[in-house]
Protein backbone atom coordinates (compact mmCIF):
# COMPACT_ATOMS: atom_id res chain seq x y z
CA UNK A 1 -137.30 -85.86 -80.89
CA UNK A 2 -134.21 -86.72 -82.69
CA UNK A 3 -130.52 -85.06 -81.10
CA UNK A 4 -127.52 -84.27 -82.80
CA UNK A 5 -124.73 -86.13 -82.38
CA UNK A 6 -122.36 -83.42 -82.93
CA UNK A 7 -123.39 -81.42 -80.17
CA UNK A 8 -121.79 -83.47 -77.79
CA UNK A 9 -118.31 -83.09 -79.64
CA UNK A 10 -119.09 -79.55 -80.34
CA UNK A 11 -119.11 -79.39 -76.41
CA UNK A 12 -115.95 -81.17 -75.44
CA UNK A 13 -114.09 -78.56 -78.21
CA UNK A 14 -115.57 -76.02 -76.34
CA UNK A 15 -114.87 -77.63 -72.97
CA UNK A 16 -111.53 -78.14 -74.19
CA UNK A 17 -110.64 -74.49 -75.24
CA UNK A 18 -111.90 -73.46 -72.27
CA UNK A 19 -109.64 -75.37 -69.95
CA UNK A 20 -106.96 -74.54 -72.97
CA UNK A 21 -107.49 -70.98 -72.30
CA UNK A 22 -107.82 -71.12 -68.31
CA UNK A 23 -104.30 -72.67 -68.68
CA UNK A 24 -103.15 -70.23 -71.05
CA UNK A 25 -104.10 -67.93 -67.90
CA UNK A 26 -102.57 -69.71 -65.51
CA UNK A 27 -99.51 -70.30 -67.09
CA UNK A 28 -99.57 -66.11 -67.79
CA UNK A 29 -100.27 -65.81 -64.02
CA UNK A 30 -97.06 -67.82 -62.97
CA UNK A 31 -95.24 -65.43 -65.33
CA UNK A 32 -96.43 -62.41 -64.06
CA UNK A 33 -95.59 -63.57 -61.07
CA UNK A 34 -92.00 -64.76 -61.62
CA UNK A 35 -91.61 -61.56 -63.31
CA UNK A 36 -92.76 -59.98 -60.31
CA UNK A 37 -90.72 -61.60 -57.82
CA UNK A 38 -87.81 -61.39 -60.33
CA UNK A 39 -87.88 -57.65 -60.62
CA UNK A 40 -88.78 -57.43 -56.74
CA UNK A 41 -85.14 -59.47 -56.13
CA UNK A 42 -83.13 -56.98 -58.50
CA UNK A 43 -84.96 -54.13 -56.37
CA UNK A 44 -83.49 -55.81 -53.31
CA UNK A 45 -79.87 -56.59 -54.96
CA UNK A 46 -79.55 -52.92 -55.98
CA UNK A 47 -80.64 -51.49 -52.76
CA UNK A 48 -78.52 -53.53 -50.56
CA UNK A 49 -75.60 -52.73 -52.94
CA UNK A 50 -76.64 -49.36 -52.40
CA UNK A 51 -76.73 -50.14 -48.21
CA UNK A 52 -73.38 -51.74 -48.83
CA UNK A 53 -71.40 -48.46 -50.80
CA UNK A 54 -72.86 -46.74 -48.32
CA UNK A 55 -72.03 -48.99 -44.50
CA UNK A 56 -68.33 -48.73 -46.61
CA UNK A 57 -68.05 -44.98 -46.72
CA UNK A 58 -69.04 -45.11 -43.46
CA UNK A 59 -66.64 -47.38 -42.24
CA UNK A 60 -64.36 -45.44 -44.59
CA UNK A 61 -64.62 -42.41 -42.48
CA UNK A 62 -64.66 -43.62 -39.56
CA UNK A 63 -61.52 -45.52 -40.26
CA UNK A 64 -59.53 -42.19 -41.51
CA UNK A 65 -60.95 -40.71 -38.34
CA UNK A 66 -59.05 -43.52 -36.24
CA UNK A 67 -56.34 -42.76 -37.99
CA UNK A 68 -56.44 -39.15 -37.82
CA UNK A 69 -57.25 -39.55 -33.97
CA UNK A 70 -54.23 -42.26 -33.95
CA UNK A 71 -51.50 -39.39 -35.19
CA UNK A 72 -53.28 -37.55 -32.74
CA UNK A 73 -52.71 -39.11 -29.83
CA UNK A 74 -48.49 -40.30 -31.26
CA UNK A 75 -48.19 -36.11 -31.84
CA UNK A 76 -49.58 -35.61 -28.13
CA UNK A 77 -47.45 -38.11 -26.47
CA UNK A 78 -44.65 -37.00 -28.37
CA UNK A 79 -44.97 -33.25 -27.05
CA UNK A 80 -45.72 -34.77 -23.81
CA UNK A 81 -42.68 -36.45 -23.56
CA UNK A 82 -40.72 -33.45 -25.10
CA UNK A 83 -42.63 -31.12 -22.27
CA UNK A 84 -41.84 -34.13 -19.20
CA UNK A 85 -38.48 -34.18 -20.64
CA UNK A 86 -38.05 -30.51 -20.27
CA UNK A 87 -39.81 -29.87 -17.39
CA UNK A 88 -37.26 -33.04 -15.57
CA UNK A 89 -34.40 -30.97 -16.90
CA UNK A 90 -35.60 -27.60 -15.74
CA UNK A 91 -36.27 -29.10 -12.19
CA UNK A 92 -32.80 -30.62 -12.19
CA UNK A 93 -31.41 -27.09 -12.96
CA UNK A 94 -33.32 -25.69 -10.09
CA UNK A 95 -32.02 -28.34 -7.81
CA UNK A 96 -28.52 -27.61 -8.89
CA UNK A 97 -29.20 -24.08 -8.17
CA UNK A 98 -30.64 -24.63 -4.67
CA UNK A 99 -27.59 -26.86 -4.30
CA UNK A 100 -25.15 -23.95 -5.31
CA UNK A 101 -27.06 -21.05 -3.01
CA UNK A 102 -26.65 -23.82 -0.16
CA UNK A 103 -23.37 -24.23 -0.40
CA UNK A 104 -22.44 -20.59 -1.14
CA UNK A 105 -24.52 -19.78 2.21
CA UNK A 106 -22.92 -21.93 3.96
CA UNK A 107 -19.34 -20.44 2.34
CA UNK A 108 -20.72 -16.72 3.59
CA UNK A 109 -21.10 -18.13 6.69
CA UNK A 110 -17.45 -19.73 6.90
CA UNK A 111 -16.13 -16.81 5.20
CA UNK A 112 -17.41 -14.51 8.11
CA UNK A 113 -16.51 -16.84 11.09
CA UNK A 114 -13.15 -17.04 9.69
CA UNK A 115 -12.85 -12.83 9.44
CA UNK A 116 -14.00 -13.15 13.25
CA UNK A 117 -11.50 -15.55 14.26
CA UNK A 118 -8.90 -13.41 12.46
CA UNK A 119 -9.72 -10.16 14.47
CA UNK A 120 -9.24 -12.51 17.17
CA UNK A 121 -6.26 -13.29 16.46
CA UNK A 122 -5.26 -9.47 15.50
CA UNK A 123 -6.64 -8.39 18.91
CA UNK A 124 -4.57 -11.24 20.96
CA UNK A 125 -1.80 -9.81 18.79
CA UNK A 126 -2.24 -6.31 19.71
CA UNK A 127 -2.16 -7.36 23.30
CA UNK A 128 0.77 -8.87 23.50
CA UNK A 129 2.61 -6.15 21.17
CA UNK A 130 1.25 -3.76 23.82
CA UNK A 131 2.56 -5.59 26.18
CA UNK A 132 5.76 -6.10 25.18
CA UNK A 133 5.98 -2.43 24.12
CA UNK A 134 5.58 -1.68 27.79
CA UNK A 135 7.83 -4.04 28.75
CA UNK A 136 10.85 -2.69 26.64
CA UNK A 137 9.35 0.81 27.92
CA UNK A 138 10.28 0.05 31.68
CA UNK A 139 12.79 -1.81 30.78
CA UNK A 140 15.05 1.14 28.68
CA UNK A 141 13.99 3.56 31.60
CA UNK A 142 15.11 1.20 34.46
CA UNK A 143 18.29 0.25 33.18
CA UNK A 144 19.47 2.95 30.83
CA UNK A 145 17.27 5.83 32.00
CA UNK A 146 15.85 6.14 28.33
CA UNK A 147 12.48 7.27 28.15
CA UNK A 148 11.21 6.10 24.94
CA UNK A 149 8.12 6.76 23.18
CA UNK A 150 5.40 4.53 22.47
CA UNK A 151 3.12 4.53 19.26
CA UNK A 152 0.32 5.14 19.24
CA UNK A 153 -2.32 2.34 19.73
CA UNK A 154 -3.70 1.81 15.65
CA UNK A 155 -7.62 1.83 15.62
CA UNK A 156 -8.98 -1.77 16.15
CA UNK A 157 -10.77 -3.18 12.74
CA UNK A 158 -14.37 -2.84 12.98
CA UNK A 159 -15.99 -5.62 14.24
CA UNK A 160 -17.83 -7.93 12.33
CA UNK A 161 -20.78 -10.06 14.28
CA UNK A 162 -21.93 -13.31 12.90
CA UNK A 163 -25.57 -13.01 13.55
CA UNK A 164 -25.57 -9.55 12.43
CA UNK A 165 -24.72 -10.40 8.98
CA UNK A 166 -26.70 -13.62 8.96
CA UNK A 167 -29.52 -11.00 9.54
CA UNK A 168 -28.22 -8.62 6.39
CA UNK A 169 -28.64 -11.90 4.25
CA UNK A 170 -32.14 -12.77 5.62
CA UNK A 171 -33.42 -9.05 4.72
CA UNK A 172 -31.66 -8.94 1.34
CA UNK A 173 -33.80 -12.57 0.59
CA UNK A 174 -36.91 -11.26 1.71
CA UNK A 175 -36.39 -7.40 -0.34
CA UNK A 176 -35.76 -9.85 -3.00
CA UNK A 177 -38.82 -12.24 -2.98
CA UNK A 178 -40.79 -8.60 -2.75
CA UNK A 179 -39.09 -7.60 -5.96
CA UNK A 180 -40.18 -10.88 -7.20
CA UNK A 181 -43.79 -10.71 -6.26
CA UNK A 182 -44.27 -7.06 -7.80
CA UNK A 183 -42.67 -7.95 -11.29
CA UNK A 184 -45.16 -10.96 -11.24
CA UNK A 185 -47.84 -8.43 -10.35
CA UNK A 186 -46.54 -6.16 -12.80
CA UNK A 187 -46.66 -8.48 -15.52
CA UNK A 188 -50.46 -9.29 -14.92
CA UNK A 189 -51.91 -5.72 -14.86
CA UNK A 190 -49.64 -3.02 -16.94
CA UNK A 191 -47.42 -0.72 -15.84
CA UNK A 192 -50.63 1.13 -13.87
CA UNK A 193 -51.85 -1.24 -12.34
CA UNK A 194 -47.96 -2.19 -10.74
CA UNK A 195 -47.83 1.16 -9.61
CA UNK A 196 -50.97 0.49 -7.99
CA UNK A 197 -50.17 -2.75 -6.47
CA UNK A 198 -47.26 -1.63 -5.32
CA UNK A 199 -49.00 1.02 -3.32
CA UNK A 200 -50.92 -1.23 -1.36
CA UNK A 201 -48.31 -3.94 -0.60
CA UNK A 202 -46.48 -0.78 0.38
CA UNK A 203 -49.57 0.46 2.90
CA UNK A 204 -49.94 -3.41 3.92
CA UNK A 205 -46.01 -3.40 4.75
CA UNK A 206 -46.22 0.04 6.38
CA UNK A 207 -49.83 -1.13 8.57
CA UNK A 208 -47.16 -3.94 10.13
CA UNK A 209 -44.70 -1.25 11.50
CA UNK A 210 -41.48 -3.25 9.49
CA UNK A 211 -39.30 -0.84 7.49
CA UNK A 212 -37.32 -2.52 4.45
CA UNK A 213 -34.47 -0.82 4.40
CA UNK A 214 -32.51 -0.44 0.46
CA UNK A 215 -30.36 -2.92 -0.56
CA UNK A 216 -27.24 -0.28 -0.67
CA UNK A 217 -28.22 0.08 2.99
CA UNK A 218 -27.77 -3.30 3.85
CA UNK A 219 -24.72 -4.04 1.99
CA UNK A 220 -23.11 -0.54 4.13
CA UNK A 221 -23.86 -2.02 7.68
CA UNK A 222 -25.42 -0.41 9.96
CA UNK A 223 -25.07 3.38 11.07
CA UNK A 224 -22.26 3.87 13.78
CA UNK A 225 -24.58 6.17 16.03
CA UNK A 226 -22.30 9.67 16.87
CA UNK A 227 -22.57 10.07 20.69
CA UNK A 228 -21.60 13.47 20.43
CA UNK A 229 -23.98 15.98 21.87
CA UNK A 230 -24.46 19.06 19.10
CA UNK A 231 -25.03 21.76 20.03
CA UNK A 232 -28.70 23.84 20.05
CA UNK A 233 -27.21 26.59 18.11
CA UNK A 234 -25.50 24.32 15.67
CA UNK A 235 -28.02 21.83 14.89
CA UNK A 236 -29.15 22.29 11.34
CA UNK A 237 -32.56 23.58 10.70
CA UNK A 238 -35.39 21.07 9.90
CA UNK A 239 -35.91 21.21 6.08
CA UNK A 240 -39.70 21.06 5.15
CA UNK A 241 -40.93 19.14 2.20
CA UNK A 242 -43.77 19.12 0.63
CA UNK A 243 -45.89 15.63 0.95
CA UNK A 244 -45.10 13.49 -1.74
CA UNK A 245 -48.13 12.76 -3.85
CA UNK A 246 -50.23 10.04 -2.75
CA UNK A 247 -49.82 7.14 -5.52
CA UNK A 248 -53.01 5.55 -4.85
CA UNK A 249 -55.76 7.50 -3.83
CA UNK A 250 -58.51 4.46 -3.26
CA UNK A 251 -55.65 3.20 -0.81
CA UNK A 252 -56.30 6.33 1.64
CA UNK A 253 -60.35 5.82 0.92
CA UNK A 254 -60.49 1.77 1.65
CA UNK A 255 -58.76 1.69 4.95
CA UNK A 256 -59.00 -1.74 5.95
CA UNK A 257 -60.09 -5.24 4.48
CA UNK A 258 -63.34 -5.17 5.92
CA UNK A 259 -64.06 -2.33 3.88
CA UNK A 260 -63.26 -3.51 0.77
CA UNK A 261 -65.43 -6.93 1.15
CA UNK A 262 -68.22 -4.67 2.55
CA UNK A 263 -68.29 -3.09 -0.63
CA UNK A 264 -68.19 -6.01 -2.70
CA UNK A 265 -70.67 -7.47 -1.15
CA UNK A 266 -73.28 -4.84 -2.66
CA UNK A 267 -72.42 -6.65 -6.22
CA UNK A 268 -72.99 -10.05 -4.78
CA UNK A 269 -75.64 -12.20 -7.00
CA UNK A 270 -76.64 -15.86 -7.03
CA UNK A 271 -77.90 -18.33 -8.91
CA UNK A 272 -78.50 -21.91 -9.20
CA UNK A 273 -75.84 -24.13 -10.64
CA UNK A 274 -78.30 -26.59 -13.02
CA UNK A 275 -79.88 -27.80 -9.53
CA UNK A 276 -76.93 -28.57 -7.80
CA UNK A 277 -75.83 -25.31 -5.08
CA UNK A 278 -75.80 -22.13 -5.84
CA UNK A 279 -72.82 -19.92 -7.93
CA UNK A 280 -72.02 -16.72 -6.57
CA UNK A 281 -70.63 -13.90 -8.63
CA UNK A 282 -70.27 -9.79 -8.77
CA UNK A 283 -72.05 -8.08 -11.06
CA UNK A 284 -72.20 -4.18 -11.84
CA UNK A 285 -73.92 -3.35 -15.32
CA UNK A 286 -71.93 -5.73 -17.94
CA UNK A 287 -69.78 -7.30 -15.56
CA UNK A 288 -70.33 -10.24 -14.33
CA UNK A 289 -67.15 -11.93 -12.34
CA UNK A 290 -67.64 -15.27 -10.99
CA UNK A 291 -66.17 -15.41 -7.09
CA UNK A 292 -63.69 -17.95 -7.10
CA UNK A 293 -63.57 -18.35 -3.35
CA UNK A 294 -66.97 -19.64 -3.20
CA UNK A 295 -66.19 -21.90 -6.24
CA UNK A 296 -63.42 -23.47 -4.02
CA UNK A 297 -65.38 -23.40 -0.97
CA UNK A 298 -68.28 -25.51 -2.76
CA UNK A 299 -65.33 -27.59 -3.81
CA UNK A 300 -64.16 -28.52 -0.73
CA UNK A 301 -67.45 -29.25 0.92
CA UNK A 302 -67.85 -31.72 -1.99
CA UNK A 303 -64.88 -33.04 -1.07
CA UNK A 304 -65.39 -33.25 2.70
CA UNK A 305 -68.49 -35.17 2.08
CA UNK A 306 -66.96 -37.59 -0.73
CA UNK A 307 -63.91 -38.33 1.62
CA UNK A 308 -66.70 -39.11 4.64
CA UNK A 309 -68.52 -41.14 2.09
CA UNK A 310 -65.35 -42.81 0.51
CA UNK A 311 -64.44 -43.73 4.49
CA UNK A 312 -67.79 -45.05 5.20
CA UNK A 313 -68.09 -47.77 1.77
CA UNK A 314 -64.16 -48.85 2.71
CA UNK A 315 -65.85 -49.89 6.07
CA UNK A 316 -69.03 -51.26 4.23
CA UNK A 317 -69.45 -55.27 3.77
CA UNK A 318 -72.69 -55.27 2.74
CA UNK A 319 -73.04 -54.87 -1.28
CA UNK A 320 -76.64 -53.23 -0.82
CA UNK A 321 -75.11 -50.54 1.76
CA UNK A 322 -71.99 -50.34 -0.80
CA UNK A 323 -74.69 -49.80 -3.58
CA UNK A 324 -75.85 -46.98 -1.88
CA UNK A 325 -73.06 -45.42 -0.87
CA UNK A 326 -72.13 -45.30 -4.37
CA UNK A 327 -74.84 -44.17 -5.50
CA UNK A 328 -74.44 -40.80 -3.08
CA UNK A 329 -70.63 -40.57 -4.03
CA UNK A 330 -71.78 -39.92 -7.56
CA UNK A 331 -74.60 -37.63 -6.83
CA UNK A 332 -72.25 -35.14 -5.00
CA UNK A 333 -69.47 -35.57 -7.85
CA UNK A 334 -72.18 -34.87 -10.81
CA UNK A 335 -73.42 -31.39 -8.52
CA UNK A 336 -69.88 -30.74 -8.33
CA UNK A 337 -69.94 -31.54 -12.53
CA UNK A 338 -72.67 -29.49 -13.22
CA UNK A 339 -71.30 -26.58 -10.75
CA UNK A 340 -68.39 -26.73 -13.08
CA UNK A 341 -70.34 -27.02 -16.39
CA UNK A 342 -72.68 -24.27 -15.54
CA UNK A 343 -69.18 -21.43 -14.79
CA UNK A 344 -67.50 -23.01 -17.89
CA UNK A 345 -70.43 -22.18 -20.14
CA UNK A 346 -71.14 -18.60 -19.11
CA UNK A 347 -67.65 -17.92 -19.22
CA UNK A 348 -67.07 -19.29 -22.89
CA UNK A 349 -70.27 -17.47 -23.68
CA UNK A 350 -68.08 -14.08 -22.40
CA UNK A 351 -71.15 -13.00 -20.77
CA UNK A 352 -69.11 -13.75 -17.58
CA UNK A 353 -65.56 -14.25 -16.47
CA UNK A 354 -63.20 -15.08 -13.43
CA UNK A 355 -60.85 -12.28 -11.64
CA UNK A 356 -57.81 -11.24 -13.76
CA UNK A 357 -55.75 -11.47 -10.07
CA UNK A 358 -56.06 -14.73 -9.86
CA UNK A 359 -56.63 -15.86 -13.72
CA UNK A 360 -53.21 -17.70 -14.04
CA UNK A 361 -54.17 -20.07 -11.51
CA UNK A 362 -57.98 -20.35 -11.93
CA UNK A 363 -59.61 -19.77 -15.37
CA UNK A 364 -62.02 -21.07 -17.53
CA UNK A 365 -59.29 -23.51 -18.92
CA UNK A 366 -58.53 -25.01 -15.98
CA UNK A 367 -62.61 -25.82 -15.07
CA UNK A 368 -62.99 -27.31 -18.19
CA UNK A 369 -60.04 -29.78 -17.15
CA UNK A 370 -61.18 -30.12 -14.16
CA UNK A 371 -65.09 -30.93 -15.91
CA UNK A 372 -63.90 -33.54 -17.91
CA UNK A 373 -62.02 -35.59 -15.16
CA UNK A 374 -65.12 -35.53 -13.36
CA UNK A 375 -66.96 -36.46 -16.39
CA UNK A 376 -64.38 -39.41 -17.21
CA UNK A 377 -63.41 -40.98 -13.63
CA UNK A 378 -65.31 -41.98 -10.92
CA UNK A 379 -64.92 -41.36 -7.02
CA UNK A 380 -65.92 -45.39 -5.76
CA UNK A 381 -62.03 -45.32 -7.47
CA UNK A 382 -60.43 -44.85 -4.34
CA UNK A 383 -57.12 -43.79 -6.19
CA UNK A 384 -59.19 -41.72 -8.92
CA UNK A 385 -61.04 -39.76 -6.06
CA UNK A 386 -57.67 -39.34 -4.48
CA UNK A 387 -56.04 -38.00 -7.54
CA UNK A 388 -58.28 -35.45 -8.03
CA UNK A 389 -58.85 -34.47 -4.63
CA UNK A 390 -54.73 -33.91 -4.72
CA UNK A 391 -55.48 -31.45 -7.84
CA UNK A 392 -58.31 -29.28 -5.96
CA UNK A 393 -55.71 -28.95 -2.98
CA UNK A 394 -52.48 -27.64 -5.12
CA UNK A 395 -55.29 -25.23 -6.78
CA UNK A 396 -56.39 -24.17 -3.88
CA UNK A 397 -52.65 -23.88 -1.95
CA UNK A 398 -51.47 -21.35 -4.90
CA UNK A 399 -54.84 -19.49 -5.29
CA UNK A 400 -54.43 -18.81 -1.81
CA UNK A 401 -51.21 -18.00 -1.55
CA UNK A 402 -51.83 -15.57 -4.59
CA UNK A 403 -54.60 -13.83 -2.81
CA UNK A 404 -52.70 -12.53 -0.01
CA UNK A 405 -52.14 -10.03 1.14
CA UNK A 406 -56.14 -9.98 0.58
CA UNK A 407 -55.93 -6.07 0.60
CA UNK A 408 -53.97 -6.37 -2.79
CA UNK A 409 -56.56 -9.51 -4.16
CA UNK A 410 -59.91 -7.28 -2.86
CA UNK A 411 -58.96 -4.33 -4.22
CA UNK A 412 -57.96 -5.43 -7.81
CA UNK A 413 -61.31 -6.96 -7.55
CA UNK A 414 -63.59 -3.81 -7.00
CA UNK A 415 -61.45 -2.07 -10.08
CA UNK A 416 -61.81 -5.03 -12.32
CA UNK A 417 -65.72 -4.69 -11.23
CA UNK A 418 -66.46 -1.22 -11.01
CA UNK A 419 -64.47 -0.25 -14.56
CA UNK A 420 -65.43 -2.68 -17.07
């Protein structure tokens, strides 16, 4: 059988073709793939640009922010230093004042002892003039035989005692700090509700058995008393008058302080503070007042505790004990945190709110203060814990020193309760 001898090269065309083509492939392959990657890099470029623009917007913001928060804080400390500046001046003024009312006491006082030692001098003087007068008298009649006459002895100045009008000043201070405390009251509650006021501090005052007598009074002197008996038939008849109207009439129904907290008491609720004790508050209907005396008296068993606690990690060498310790100092500041956070919420919400008595001195204002030191600082600080603890007690000196007499505070408190 006779072969062909152009199959073979027929073949190696074909074998050649075919490895032409399978390169053609793979060289199409590679470009695909370049092309690939290629287009996949320009994806990449273009969306980290985009990451870029926006990483500097962000940092944009944030950096006005700084700066906005920067002008912030110059403006604050500039007003702060205005209201330090003023409030060193104003206290300087009072200072001066106190200075001035010391020294003009103590000029009153001189003043007065000087008046006394000149009637003492007036009354050795009218001795001795009477004296002499009755000297000359005898004398004329023993030697002459004149009988003269002698004038009349003029009436003695009144007397002026020292403690006596050291007791005038004393009264005229105190009618003065009342007039003080009812023109604060006044300014809190209307022109009723100083009328009101008034009335009780008046049935307080009268309960004592002390009569403040008017300031025209004082300034007279007291009454020379008239020894003289009159008589039956000349003794004026007693004028009757009609009782004056009674300014207050829950005064005459709430007779004493027990009373009053008895029936406040039927309004008392509670409720637990986000876990951590218990918030008591008044509720009739609508209103819902938070006690504030039971808000400081949570407060100061928190800080009775810390202080024990603050003691006992001073006297601590162990870091694990110390640790501990710690640990329990900042549970009983964060129940104090969220006994705090749980009032100021309710009360922003104005589902609830604190006495209008005492609102100057303890409001929702002041909690949230007081929340965000005990958010920021910590009581391991012994000086942080300190500071703070020095806060609570000038709170809780003025609040009480607001609330009495508690007659006045109570009974504000059932109005504000029973009338919203």
């Amino acid at each position: 059988m006779e072969h062909d001898p152009n199959i073979f090269r027929d073949s190696s065309q074909v074998i050649q073709e075919v490895e032409d083509q399978l390169e053609r492939i793979l060289q199409k392959k590679f470009c695909e793939v370049d092309s690939e990657l290629v287009e996949r890099i320009n994806r990449e470029k273009e969306a980290a640009r985009r990451r870029k623009e926006e990483i500097e917007r962000d940092f944009d913001k944030e950096k006005t922010a700084l700066t906005d928060y920067r002008v912030m804080v110059r403006d604050f400390e500039e007003q702060r230093a205005g209201l330090l500046n003023e409030a060193r001046d104003r206290f300087q003024k009072v200072l001066r004042f106190q200075v001035e009312i010391e020294n003009l006491a103590k000029s009153t006082v001189d003043e007065i002892k000087k008046v006394n030692e000149i009637q003492e001098w007036l009354e050795g003087l009218r001795t001795k003039t009477s004296e002499r007068a009755a000297f000359l008298k005898n004398d004329l009649k023993e030697r002459f035989g004149i009988v003269a006459e002698v004038m009349e002895e003029e009436l003695k100045p009144l007397g002026l005692d020292l403690d006596e009008e050291l007791e005038k000043l004393r009264k005229i201070k105190d009618l003065l700090a009342i007039e003080s405390v009812a023109a604060n009251l006044g300014r809190m509650g209307g022109e009723a509700a100083r009328r009101e006021d008034l009335a009780v501090m008046d049935a307080a005052a009268g309960s004592t058995g002390v009569e403040i007598p008017e300031l025209q009074d004082l300034i007279a002197g007291p009454a020379v008393p008239d020894n003289r008996e009159t008589p039956a038939e000349e003794a004026p008849p007693p004028v009757e008058t009609a009782p004056d109207p009674e300014p207050f009439p829950e005064v005459r129904a709430m007779e004493s302080e027990e009373v009053l907290a008895a029936s406040l008491e039927t309004y008392r609720r509670t409720e637990p503070a986000n876990g951590s004790g218990e918030i008591h508050y008044f509720q009739k209907d609508k209103a819902v007042i938070a006690d504030p005396e039971k808000i400081l008296a949570a407060v100061d068993k928190t800080l009775e505790e810390a202080q024990r606690l603050s003691l006992k990690l001073g006297q601590t060498e162990s870091p694990k004990d110390q640790f501990f310790i710690k640990q329990e100092l900042i549970n009983w500041q964060e129940g104090l945190r969220a006994l705090f956070l749980r009032v100021v919420k309710m009360c922003e919400k104005s589902s609830w709110s604190l006495p209008r008595y005492t609102q100057e001195i303890l409001n929702s204002q002041v909690l949230r203060r007081l929340l965000e030191r005990l958010s920021m600082e910590n009581w391991s600080n012994p000086e942080e814990f300190a500071s703070f603890s020095a806060a609570m007690s000038e709170i809780k000196k003025v609040f009480q020193a607001k609330i009495e007499p508690r007659i006045a505070y109570l009974l504000s408190l059932k109005r504000e309760i029973e009338t919203e």
